[in-house]
Protein backbone atom coordinates (compact mmCIF):
# COMPACT_ATOMS: atom_id res chain seq x y z
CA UNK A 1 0.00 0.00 0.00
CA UNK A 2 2.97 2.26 0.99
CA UNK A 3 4.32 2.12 -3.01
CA UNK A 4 1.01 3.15 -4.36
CA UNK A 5 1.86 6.21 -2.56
CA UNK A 6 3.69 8.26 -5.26
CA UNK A 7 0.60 7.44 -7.91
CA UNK A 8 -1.70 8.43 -5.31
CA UNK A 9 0.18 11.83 -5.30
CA UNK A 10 0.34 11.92 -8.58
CA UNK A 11 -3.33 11.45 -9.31
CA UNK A 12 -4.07 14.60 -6.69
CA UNK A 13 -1.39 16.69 -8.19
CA UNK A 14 -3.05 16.40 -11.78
CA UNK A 15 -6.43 16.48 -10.17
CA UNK A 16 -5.50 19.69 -8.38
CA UNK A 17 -4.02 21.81 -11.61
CA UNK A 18 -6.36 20.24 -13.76
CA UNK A 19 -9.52 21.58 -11.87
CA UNK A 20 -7.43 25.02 -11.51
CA UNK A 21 -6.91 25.47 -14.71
CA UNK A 22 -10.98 24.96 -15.28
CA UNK A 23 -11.29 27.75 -12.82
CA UNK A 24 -9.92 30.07 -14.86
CA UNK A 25 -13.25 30.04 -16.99
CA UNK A 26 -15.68 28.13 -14.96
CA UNK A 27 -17.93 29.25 -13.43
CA UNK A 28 -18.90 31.30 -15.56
CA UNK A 29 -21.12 33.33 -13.95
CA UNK A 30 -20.53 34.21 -10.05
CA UNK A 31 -21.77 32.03 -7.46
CA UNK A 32 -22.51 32.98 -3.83
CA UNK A 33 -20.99 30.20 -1.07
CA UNK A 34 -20.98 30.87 2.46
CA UNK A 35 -21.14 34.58 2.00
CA UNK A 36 -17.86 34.71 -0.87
CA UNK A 37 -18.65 34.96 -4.56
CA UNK A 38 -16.69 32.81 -6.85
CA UNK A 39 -16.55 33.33 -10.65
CA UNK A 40 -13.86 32.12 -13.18
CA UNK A 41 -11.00 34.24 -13.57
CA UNK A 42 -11.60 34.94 -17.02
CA UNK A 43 -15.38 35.48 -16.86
CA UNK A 44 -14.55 38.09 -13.73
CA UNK A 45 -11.47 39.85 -15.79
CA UNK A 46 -13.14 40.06 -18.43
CA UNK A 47 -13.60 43.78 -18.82
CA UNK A 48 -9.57 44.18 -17.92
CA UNK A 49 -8.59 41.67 -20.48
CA UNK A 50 -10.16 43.65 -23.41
CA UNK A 51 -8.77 46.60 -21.95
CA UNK A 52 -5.32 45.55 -21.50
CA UNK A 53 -5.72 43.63 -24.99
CA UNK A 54 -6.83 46.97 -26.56
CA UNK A 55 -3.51 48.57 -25.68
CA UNK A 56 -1.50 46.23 -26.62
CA UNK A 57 -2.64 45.67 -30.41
CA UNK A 58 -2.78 49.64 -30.34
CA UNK A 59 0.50 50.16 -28.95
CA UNK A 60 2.51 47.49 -30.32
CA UNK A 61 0.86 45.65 -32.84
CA UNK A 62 -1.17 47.58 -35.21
CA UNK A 63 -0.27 51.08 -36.12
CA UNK A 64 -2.75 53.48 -38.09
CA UNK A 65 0.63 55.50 -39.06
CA UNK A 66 1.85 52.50 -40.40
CA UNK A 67 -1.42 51.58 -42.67
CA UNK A 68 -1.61 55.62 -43.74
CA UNK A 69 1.93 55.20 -44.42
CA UNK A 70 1.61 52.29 -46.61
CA UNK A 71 -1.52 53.55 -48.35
CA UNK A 72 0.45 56.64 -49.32
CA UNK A 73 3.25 54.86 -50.86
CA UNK A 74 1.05 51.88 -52.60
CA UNK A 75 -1.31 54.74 -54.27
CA UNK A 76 0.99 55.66 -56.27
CA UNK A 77 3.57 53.55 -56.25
CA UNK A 78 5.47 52.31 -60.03
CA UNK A 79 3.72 49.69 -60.14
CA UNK A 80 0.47 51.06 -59.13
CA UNK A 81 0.86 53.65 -61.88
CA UNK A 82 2.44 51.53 -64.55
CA UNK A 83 -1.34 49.91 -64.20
CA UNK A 84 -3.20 53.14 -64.74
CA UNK A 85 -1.44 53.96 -67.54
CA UNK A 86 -1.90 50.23 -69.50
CA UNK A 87 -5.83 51.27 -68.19
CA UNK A 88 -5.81 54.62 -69.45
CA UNK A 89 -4.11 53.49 -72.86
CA UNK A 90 -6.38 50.50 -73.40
CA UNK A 91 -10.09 53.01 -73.16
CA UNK A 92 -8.38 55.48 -75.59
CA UNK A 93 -7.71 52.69 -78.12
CA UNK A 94 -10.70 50.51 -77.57
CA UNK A 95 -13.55 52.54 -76.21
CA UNK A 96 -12.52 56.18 -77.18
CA UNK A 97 -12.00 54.74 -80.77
CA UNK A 98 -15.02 52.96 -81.03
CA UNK A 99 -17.07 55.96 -79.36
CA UNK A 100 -15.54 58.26 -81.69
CA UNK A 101 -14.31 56.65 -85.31
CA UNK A 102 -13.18 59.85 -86.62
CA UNK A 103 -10.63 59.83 -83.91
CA UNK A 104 -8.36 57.18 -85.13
CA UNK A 105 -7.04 59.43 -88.26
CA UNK A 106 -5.93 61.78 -85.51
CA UNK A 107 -4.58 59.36 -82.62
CA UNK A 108 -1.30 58.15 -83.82
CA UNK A 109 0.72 55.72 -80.94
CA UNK A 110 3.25 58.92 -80.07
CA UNK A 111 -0.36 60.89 -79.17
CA UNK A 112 -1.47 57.95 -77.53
CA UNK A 113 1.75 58.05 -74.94
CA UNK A 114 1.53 61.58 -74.19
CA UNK A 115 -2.46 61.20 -73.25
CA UNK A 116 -1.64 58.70 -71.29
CA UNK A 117 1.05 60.35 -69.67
CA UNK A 118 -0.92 63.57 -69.38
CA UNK A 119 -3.89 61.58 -67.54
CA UNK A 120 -1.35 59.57 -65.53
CA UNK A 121 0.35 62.41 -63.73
CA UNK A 122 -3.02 64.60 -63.50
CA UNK A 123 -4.27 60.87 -61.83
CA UNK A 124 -0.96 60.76 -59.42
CA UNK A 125 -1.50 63.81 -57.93
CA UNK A 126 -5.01 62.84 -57.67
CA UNK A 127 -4.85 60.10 -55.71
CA UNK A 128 -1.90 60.99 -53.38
CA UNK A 129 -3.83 63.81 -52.69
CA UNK A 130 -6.58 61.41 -51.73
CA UNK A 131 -3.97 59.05 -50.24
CA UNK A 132 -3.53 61.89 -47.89
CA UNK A 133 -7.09 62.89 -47.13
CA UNK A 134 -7.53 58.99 -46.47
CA UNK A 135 -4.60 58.78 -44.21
CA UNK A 136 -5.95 61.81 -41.97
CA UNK A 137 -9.66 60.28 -41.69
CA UNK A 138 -8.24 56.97 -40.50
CA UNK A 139 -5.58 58.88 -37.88
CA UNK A 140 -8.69 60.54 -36.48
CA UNK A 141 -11.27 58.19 -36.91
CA UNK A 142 -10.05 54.72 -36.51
CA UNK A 143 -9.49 53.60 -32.67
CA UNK A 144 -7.55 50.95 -32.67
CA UNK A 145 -7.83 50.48 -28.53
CA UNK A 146 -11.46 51.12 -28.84
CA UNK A 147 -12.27 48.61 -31.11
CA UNK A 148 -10.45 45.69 -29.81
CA UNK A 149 -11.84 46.61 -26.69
CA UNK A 150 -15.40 46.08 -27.56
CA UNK A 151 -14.73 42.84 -29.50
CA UNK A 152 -12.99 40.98 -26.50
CA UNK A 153 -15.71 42.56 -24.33
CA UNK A 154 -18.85 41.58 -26.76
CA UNK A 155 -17.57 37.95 -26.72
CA UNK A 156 -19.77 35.59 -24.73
CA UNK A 157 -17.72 33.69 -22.14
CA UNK A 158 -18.05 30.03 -24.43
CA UNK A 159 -16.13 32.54 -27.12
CA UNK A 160 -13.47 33.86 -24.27
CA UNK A 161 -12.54 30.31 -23.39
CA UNK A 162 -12.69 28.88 -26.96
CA UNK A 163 -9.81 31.47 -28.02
CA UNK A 164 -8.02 30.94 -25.02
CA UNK A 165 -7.77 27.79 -25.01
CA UNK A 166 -7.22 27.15 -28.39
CA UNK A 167 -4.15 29.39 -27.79
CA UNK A 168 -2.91 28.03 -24.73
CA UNK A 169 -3.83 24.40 -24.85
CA UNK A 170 -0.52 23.01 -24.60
CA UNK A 171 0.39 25.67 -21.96
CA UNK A 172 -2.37 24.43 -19.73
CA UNK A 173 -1.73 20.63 -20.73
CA UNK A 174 1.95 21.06 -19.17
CA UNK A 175 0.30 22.62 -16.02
CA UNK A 176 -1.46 19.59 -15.61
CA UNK A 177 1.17 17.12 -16.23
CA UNK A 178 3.62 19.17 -14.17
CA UNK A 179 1.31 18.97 -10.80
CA UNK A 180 1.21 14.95 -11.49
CA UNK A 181 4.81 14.97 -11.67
CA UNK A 182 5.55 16.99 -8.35
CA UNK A 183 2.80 14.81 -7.00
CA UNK A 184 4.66 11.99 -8.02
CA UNK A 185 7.93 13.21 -6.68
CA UNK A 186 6.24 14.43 -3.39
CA UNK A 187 4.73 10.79 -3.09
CA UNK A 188 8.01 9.14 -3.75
CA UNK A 189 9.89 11.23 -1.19
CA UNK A 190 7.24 10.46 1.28
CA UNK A 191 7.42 6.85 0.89
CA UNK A 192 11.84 7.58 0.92
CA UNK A 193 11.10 8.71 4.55
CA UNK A 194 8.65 6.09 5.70
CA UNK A 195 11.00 3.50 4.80
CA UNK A 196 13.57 5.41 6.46
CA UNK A 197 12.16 6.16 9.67
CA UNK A 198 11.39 2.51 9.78
């Protein structure tokens, strides 16, 4: 009976860690016992998760600078503009053309460039100017904190602990295999002693 000591141990230090980890999300909402309220950790925290989760994408993962500062360079960017002109060449020939008949006597492929090049940089300054108003709107307008905020807080508490655990389930597994191996060792070193003091 002595040797079944260290599973014995074992089994309570996984039962322990493995209800403790459960009690980070269950129960979900708080129950009254003798006079203390208990609620999940998660459930409880909820409102300072989103909060504290709100920062953090704001602060260091997502930057609004960053997005206005790529939409700035990708609106008119070569490649972006290299696109607008095949555009811009492609209506004159095809739809221009065939809109207007007379026109090809008159449209030679030198003409052609320099419409297209005419319409491309009036269209550049066009649309980094509206890179720019875009930019501003989304500085001022887009929370980043705000919105994160309300998502983590508008999830229902099945959500919370679906994305949490999804992200920590080997985190938690290890947790529960680490209180059945102190239990183990506890239960070993126990019986060490018994035999010991014998």
């Amino acid at each position: 009976m002595l040797y079944l000591l260290p599973v014995i141990a074992a089994l309570i230090g996984w039962v322990t860690n493995y209800l403790a980890v459960k009690m980070l999300f269950h129960p979900k909402l708080p129950i009254r016992l003798m006079g203390i309220s208990i609620q999940g950790v998660f459930p409880k925290r909820q409102g300072q998760l989103a909060e504290k989760l709100g920062a953090l994408v704001d602060q260091e993962l997502f930057s609004v600078e960053e997005v206005s500062k790529k939409i700035k360079e990708l609106s008119t960017s070569p490649r972006t503009m290299d696109q607008i002109g095949k555009r811009i060449e492609r209506t004159i020939r095809e739809k221009l053309v065939k809109s207007f008949p007379m026109l090809s006597m008159f449209l030679s492929d030198g003409m052609v460039t320099k419409v297209t090049e005419t319409f491309k940089e009036e269209l550049r300054d066009f649309m980094a100017q509206s890179a720019d108003d875009l930019s501003t709107k989304l500085e001022r307008e887009l929370d980043v904190r705000k919105m994160v905020r309300e998502k983590v807080e508008a999830f229902s508490t099945e959500k919370l602990e679906e994305i949490l655990v999804s992200l920590m389930k080997k985190e938690f597994r290890f947790i529960e295999l680490v209180g059945a191996l102190l239990g183990f060792l506890i239960g070993c070193l126990q019986v060490g002693l018994t035999l010991a003091g014998q």
